[in-house]
ModelCIF file with pLDDT and N, C-alpha, C, O atoms, coordinates in Angstrom:
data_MODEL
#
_entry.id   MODEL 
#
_entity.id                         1 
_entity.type                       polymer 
_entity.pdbx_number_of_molecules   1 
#
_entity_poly.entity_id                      1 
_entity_poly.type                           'polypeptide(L)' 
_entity_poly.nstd_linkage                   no 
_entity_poly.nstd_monomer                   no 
_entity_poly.pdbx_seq_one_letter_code       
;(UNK)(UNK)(UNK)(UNK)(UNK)(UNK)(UNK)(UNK)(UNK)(UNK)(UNK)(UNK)(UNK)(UNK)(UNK)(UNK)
(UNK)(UNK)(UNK)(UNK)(UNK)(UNK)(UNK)(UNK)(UNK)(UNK)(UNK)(UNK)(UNK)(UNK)(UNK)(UNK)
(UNK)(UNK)(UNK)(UNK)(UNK)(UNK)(UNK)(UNK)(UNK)(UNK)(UNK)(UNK)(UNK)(UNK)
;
_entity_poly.pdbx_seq_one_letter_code_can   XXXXXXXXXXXXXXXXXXXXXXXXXXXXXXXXXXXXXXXXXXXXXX 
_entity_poly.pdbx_strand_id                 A 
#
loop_
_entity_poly_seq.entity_id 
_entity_poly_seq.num 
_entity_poly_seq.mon_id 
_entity_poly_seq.hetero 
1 1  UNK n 
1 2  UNK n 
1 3  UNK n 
1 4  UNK n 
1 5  UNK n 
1 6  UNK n 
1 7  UNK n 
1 8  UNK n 
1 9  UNK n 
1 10 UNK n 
1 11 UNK n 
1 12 UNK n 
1 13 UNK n 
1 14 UNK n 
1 15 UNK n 
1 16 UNK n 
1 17 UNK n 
1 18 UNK n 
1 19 UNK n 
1 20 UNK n 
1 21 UNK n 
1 22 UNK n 
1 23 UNK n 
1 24 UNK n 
1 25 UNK n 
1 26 UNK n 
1 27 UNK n 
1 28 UNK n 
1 29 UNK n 
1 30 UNK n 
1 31 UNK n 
1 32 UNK n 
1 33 UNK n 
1 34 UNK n 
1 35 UNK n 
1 36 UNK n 
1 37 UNK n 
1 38 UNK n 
1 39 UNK n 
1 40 UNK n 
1 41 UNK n 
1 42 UNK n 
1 43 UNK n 
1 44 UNK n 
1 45 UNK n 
1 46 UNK n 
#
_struct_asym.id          A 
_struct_asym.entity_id   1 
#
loop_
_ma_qa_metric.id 
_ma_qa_metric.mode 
_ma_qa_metric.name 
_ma_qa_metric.software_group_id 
_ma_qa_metric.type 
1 global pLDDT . pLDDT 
2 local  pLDDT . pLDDT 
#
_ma_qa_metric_global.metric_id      1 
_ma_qa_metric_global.metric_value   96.26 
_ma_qa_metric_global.model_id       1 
_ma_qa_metric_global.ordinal_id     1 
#
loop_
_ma_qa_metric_local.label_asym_id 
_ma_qa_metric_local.label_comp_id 
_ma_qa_metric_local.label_seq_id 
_ma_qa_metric_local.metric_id 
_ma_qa_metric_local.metric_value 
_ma_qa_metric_local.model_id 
_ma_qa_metric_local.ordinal_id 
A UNK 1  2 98.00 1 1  
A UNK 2  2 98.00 1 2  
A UNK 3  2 98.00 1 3  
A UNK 4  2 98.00 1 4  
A UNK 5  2 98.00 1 5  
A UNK 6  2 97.00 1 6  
A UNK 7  2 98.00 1 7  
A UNK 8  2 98.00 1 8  
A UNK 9  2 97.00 1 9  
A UNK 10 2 97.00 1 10 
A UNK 11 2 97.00 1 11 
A UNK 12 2 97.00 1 12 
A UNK 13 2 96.00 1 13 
A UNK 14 2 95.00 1 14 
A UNK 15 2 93.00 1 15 
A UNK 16 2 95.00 1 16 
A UNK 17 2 96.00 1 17 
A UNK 18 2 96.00 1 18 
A UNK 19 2 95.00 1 19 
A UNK 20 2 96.00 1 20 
A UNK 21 2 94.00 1 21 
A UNK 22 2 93.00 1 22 
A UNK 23 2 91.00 1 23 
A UNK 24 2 93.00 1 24 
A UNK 25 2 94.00 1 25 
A UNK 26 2 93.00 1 26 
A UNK 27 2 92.00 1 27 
A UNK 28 2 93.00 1 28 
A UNK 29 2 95.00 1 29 
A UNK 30 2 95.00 1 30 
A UNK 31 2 96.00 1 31 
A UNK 32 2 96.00 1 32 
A UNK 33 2 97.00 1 33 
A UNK 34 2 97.00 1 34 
A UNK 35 2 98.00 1 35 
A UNK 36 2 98.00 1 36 
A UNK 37 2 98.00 1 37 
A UNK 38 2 98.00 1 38 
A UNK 39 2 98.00 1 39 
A UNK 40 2 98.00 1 40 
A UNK 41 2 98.00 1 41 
A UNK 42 2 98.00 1 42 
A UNK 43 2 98.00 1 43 
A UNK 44 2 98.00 1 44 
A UNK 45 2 98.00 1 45 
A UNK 46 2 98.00 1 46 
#
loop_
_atom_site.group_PDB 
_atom_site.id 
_atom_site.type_symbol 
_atom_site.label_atom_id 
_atom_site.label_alt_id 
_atom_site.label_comp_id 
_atom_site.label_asym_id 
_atom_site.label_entity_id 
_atom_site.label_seq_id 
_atom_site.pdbx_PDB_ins_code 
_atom_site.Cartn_x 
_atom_site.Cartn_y 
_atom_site.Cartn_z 
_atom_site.occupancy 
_atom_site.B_iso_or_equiv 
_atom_site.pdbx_formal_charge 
_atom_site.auth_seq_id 
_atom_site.auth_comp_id 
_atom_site.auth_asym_id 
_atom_site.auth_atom_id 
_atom_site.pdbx_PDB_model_num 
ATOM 1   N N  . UNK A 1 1  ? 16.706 14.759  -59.713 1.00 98.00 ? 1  UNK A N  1 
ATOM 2   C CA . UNK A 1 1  ? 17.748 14.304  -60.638 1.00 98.00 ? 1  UNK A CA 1 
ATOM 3   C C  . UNK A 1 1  ? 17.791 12.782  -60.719 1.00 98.00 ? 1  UNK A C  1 
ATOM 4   O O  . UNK A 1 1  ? 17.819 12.263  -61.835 1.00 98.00 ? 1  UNK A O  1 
ATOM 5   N N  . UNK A 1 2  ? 17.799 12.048  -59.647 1.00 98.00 ? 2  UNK A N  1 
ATOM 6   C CA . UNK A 1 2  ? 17.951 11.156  -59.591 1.00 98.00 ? 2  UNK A CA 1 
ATOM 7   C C  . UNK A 1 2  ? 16.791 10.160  -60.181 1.00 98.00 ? 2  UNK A C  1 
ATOM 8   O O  . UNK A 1 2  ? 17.039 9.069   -60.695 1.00 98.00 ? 2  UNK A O  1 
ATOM 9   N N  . UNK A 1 3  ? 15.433 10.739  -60.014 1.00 98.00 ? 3  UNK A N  1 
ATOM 10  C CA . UNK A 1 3  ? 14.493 9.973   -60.295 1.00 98.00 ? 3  UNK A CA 1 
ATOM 11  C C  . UNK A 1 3  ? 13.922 10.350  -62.008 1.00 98.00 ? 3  UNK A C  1 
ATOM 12  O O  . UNK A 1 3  ? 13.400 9.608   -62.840 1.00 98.00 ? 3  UNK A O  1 
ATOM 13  N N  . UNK A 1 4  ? 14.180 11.383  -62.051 1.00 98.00 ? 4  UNK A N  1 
ATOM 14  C CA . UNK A 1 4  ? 14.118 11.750  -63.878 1.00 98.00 ? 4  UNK A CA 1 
ATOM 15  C C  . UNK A 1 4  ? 14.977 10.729  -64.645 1.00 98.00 ? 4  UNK A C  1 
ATOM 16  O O  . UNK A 1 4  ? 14.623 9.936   -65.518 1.00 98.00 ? 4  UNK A O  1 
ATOM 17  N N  . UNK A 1 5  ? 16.573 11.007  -63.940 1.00 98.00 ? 5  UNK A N  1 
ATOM 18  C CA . UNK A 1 5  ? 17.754 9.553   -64.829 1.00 98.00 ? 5  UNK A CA 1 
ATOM 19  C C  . UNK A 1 5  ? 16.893 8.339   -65.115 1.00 98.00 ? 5  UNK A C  1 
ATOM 20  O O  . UNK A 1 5  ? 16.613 8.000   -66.265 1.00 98.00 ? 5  UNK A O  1 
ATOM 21  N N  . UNK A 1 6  ? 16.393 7.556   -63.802 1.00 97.00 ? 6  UNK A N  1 
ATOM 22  C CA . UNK A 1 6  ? 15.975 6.398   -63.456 1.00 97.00 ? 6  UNK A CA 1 
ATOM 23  C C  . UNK A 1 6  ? 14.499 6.410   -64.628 1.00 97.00 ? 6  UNK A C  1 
ATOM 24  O O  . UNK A 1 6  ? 14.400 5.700   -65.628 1.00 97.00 ? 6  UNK A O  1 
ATOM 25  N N  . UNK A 1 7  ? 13.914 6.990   -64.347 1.00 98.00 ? 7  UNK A N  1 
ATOM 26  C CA . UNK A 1 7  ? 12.878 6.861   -64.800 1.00 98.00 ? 7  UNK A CA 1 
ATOM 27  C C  . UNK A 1 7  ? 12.933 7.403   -66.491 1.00 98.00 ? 7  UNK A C  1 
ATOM 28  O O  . UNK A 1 7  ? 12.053 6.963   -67.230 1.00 98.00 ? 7  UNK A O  1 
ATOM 29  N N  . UNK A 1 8  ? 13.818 8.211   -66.983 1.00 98.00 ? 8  UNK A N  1 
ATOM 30  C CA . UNK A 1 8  ? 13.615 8.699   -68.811 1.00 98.00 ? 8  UNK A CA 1 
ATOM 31  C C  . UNK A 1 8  ? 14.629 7.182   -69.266 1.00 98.00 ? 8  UNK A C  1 
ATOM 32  O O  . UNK A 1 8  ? 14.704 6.907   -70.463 1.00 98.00 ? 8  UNK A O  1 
ATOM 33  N N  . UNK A 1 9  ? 15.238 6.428   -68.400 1.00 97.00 ? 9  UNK A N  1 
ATOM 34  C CA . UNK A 1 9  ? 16.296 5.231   -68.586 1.00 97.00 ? 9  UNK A CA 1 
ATOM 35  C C  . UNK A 1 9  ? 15.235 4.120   -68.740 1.00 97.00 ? 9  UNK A C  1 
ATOM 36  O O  . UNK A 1 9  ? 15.494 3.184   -69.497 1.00 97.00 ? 9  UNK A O  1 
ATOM 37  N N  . UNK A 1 10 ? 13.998 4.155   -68.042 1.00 97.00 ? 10 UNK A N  1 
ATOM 38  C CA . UNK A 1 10 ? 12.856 3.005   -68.464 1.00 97.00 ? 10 UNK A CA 1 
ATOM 39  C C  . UNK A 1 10 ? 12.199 3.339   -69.588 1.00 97.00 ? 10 UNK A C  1 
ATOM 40  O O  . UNK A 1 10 ? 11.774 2.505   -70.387 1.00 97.00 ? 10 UNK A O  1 
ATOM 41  N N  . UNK A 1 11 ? 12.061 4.757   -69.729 1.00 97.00 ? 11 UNK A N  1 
ATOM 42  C CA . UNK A 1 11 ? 11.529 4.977   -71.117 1.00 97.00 ? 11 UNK A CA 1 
ATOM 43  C C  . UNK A 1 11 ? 12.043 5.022   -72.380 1.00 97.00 ? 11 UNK A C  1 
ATOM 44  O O  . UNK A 1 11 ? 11.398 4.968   -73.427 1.00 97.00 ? 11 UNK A O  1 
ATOM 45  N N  . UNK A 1 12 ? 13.265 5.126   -72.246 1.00 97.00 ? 12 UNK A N  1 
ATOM 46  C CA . UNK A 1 12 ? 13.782 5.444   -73.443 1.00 97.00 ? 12 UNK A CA 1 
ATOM 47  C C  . UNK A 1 12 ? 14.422 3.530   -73.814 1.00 97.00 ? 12 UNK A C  1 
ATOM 48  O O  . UNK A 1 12 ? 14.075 2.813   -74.752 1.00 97.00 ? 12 UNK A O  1 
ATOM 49  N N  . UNK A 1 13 ? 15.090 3.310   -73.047 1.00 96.00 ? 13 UNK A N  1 
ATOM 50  C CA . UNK A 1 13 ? 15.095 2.129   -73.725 1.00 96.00 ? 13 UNK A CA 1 
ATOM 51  C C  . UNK A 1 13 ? 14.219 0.691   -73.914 1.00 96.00 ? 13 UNK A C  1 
ATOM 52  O O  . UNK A 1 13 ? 13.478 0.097   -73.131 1.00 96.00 ? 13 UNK A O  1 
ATOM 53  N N  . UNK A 1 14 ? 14.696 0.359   -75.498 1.00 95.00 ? 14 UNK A N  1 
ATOM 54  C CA . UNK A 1 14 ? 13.589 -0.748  -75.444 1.00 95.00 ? 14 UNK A CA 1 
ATOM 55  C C  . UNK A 1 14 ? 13.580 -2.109  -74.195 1.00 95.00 ? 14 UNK A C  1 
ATOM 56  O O  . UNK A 1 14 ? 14.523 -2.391  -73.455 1.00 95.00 ? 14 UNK A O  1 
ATOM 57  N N  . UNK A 1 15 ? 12.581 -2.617  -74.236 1.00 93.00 ? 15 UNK A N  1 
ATOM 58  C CA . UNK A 1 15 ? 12.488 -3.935  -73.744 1.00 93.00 ? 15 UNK A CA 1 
ATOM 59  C C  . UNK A 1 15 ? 13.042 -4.841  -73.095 1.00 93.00 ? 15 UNK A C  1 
ATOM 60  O O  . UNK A 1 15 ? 12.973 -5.294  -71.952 1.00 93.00 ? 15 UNK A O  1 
ATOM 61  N N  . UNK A 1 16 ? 13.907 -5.136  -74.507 1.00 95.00 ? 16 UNK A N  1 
ATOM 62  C CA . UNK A 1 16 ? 14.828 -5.975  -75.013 1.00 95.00 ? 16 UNK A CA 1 
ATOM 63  C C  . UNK A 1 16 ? 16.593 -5.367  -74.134 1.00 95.00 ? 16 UNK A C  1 
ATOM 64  O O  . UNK A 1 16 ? 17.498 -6.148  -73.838 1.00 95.00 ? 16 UNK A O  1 
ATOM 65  N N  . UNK A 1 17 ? 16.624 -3.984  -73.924 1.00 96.00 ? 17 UNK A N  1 
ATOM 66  C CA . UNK A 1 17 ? 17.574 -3.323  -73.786 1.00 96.00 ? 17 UNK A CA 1 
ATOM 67  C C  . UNK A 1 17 ? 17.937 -3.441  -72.337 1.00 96.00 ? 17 UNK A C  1 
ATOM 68  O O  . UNK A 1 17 ? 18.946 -4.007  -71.917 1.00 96.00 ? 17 UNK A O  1 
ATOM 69  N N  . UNK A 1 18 ? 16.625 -2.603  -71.305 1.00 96.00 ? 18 UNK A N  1 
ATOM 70  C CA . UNK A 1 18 ? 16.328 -2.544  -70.476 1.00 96.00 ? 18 UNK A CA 1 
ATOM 71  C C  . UNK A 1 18 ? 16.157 -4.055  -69.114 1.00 96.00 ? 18 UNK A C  1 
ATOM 72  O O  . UNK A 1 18 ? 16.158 -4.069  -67.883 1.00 96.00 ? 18 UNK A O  1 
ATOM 73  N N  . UNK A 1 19 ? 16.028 -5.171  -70.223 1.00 95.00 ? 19 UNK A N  1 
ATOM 74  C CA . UNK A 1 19 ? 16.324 -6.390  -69.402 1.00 95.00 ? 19 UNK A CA 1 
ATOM 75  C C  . UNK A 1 19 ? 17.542 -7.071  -69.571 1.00 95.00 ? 19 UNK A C  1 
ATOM 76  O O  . UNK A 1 19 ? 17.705 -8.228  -69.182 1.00 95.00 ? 19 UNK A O  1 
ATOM 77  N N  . UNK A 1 20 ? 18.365 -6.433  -70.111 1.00 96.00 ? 20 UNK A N  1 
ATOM 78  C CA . UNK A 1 20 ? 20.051 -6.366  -70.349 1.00 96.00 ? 20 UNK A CA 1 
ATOM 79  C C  . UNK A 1 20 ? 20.400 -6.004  -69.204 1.00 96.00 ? 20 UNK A C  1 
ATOM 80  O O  . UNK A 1 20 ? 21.031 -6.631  -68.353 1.00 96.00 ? 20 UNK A O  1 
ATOM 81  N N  . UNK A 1 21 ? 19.839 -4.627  -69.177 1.00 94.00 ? 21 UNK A N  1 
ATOM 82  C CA . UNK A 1 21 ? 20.578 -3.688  -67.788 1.00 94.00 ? 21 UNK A CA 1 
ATOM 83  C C  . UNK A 1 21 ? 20.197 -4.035  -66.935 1.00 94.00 ? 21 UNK A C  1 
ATOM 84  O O  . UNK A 1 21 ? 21.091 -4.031  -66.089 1.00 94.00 ? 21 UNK A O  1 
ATOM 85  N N  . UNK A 1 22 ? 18.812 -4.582  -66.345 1.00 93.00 ? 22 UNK A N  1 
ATOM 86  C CA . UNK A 1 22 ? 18.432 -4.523  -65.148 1.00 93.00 ? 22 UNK A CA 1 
ATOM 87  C C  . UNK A 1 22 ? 17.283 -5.966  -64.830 1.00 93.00 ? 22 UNK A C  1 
ATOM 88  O O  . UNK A 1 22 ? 16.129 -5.963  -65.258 1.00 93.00 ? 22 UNK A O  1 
ATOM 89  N N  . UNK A 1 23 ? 17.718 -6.813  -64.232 1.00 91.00 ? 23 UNK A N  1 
ATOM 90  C CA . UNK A 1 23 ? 17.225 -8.443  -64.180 1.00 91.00 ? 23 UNK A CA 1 
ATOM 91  C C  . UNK A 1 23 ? 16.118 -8.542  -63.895 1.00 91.00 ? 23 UNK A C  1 
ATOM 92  O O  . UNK A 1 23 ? 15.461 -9.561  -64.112 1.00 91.00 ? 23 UNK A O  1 
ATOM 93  N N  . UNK A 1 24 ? 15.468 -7.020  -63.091 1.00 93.00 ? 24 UNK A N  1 
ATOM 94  C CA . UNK A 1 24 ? 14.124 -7.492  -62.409 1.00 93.00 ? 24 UNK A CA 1 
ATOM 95  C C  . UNK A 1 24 ? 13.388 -7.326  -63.622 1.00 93.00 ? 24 UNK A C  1 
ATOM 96  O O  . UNK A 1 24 ? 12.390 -8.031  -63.470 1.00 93.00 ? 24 UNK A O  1 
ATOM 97  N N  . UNK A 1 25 ? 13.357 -7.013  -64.262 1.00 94.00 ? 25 UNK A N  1 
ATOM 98  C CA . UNK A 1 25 ? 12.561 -6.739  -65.685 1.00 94.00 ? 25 UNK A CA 1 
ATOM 99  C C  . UNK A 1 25 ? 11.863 -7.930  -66.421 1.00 94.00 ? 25 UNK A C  1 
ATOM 100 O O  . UNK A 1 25 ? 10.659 -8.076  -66.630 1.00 94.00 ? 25 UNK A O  1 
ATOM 101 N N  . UNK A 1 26 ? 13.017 -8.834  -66.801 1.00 93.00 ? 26 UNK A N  1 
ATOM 102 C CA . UNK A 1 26 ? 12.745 -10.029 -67.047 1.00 93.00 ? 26 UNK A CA 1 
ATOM 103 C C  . UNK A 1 26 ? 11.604 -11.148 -66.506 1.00 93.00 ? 26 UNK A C  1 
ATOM 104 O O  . UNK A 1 26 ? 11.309 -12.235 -67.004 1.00 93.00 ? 26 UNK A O  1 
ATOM 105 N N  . UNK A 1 27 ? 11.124 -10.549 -65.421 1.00 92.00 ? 27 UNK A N  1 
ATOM 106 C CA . UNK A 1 27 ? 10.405 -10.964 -64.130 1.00 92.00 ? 27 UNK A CA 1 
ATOM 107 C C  . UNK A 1 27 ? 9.107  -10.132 -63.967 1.00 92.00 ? 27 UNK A C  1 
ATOM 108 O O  . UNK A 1 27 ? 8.118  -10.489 -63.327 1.00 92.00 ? 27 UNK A O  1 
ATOM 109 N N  . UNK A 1 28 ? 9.263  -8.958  -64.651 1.00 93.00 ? 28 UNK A N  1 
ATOM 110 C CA . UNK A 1 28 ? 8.417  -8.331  -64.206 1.00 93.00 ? 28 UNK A CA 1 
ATOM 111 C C  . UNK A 1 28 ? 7.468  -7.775  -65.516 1.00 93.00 ? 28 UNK A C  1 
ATOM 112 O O  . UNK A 1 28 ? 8.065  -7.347  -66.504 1.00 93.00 ? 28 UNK A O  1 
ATOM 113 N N  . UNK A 1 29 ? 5.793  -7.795  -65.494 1.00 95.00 ? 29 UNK A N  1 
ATOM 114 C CA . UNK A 1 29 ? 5.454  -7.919  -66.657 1.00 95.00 ? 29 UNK A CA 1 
ATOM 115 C C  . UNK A 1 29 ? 5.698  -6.763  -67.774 1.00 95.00 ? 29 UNK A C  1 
ATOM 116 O O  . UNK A 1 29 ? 5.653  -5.612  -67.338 1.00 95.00 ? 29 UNK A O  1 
ATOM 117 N N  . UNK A 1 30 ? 5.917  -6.908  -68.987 1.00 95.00 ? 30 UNK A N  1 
ATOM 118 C CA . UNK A 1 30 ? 6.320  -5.749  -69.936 1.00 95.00 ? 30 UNK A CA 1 
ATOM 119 C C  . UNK A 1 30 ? 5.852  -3.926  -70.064 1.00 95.00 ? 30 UNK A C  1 
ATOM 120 O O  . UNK A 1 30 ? 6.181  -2.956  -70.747 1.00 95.00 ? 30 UNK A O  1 
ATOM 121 N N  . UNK A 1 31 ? 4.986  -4.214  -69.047 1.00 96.00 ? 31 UNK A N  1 
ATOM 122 C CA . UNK A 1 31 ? 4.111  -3.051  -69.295 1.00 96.00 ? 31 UNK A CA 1 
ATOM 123 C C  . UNK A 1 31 ? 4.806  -2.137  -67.652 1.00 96.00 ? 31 UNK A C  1 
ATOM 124 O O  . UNK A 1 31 ? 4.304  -1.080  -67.271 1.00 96.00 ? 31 UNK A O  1 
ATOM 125 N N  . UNK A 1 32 ? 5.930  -2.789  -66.940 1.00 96.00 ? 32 UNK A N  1 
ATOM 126 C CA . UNK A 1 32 ? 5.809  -2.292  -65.993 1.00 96.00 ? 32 UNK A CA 1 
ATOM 127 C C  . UNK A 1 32 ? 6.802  -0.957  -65.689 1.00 96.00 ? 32 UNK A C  1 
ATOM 128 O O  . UNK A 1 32 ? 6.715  0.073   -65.022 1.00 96.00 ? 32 UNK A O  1 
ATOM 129 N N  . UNK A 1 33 ? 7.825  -1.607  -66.601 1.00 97.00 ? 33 UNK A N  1 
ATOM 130 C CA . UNK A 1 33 ? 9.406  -0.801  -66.800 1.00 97.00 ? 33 UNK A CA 1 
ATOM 131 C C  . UNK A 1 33 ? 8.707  0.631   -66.908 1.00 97.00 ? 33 UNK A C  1 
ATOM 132 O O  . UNK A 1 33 ? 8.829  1.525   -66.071 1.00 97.00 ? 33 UNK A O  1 
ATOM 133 N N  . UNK A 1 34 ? 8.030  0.689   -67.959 1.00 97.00 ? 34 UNK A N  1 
ATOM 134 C CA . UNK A 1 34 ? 7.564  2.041   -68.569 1.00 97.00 ? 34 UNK A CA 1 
ATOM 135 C C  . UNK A 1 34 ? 6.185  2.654   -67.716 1.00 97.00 ? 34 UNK A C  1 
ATOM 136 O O  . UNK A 1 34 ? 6.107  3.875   -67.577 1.00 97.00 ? 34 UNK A O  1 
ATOM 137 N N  . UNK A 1 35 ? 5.308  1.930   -67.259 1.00 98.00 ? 35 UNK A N  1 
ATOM 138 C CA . UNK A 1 35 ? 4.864  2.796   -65.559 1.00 98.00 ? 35 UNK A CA 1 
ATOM 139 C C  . UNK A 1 35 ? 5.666  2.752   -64.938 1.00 98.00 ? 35 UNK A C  1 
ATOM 140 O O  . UNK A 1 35 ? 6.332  3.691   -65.375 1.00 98.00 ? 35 UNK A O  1 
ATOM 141 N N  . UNK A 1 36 ? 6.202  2.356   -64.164 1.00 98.00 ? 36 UNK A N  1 
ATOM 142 C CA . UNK A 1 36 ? 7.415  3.221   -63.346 1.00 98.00 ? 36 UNK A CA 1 
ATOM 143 C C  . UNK A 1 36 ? 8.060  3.979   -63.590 1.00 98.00 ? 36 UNK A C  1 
ATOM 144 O O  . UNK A 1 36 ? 8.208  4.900   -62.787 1.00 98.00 ? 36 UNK A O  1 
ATOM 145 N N  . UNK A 1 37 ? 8.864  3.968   -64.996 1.00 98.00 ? 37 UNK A N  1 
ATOM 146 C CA . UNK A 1 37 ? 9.559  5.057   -65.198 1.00 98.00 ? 37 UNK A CA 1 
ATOM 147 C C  . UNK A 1 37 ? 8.383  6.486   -65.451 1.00 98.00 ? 37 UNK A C  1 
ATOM 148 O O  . UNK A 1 37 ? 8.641  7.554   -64.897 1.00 98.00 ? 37 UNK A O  1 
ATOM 149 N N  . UNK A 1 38 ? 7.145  6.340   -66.312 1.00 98.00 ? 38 UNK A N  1 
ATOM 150 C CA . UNK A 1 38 ? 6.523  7.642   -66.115 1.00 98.00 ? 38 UNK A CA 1 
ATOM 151 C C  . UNK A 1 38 ? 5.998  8.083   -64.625 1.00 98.00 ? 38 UNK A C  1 
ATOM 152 O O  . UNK A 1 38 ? 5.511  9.156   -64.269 1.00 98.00 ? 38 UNK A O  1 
ATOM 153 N N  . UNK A 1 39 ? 6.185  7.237   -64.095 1.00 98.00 ? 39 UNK A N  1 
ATOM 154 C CA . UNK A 1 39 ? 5.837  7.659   -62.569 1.00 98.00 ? 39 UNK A CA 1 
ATOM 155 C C  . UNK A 1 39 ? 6.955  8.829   -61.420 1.00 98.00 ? 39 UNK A C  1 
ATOM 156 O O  . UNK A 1 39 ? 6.838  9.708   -60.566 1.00 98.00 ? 39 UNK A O  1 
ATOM 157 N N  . UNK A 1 40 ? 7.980  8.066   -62.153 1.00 98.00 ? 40 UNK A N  1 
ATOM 158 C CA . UNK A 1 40 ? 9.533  8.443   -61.852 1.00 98.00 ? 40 UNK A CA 1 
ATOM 159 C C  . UNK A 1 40 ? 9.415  9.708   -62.056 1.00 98.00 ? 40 UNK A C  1 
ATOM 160 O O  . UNK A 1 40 ? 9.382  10.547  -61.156 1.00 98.00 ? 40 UNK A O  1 
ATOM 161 N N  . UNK A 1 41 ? 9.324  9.998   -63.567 1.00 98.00 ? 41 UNK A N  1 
ATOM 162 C CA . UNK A 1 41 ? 9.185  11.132  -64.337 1.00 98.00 ? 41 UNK A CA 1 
ATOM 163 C C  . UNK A 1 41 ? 8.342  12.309  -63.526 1.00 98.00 ? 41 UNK A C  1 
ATOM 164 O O  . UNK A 1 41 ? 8.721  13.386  -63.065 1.00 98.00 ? 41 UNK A O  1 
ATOM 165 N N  . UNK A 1 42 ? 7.117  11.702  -63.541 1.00 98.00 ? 42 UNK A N  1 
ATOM 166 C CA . UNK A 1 42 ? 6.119  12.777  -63.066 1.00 98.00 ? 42 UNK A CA 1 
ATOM 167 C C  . UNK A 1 42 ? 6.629  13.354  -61.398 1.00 98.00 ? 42 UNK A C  1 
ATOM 168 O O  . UNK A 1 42 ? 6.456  14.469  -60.906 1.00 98.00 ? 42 UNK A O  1 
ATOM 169 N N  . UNK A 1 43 ? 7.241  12.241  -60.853 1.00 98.00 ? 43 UNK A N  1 
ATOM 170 C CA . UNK A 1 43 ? 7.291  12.474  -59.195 1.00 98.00 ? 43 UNK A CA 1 
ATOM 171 C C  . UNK A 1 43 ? 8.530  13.589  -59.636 1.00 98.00 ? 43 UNK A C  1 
ATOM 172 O O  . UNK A 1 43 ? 8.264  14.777  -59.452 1.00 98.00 ? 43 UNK A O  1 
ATOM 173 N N  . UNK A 1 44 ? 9.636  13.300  -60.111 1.00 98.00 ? 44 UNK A N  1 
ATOM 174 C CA . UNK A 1 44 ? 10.836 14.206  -60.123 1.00 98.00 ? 44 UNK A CA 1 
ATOM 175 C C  . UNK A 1 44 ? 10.243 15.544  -60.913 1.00 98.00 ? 44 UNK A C  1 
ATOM 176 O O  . UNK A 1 44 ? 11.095 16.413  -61.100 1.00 98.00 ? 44 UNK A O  1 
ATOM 177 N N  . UNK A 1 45 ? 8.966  15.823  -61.381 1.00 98.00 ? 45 UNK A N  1 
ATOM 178 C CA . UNK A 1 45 ? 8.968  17.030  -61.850 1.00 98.00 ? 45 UNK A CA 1 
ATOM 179 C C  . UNK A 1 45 ? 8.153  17.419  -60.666 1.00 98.00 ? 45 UNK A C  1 
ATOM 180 O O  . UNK A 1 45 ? 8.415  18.462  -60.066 1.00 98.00 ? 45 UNK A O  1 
ATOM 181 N N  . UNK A 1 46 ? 7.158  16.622  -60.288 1.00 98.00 ? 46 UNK A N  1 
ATOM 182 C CA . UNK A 1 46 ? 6.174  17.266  -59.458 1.00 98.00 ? 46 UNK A CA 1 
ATOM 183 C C  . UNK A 1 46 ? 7.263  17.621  -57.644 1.00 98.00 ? 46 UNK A C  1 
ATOM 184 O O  . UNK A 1 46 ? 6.712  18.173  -56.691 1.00 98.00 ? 46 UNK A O  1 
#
């Protein structure tokens, strides 16, 4: 549960959105939000 939230929350929002909510983003390169969150994804199903 916890890691599906976290992780469909990197995917679904944009960019722009996602470095609103959460500071490390801003910092961290664009491509990363969204591997982690499908990582998130896959671990909470698997």
């Amino acid at each position: 549960a916890a890691f599906l939230f976290s992780g469909l929350f990197k995917l679904v929002l944009s960019h722009e959105k996602y470095i609103a909510a959460q500071d490390w983003a801003a910092d961290a390169p664009r491509w990363a939000p969204p591997a982690i969150g499908t990582l998130e994804v896959l671990g909470a199903i698997g």
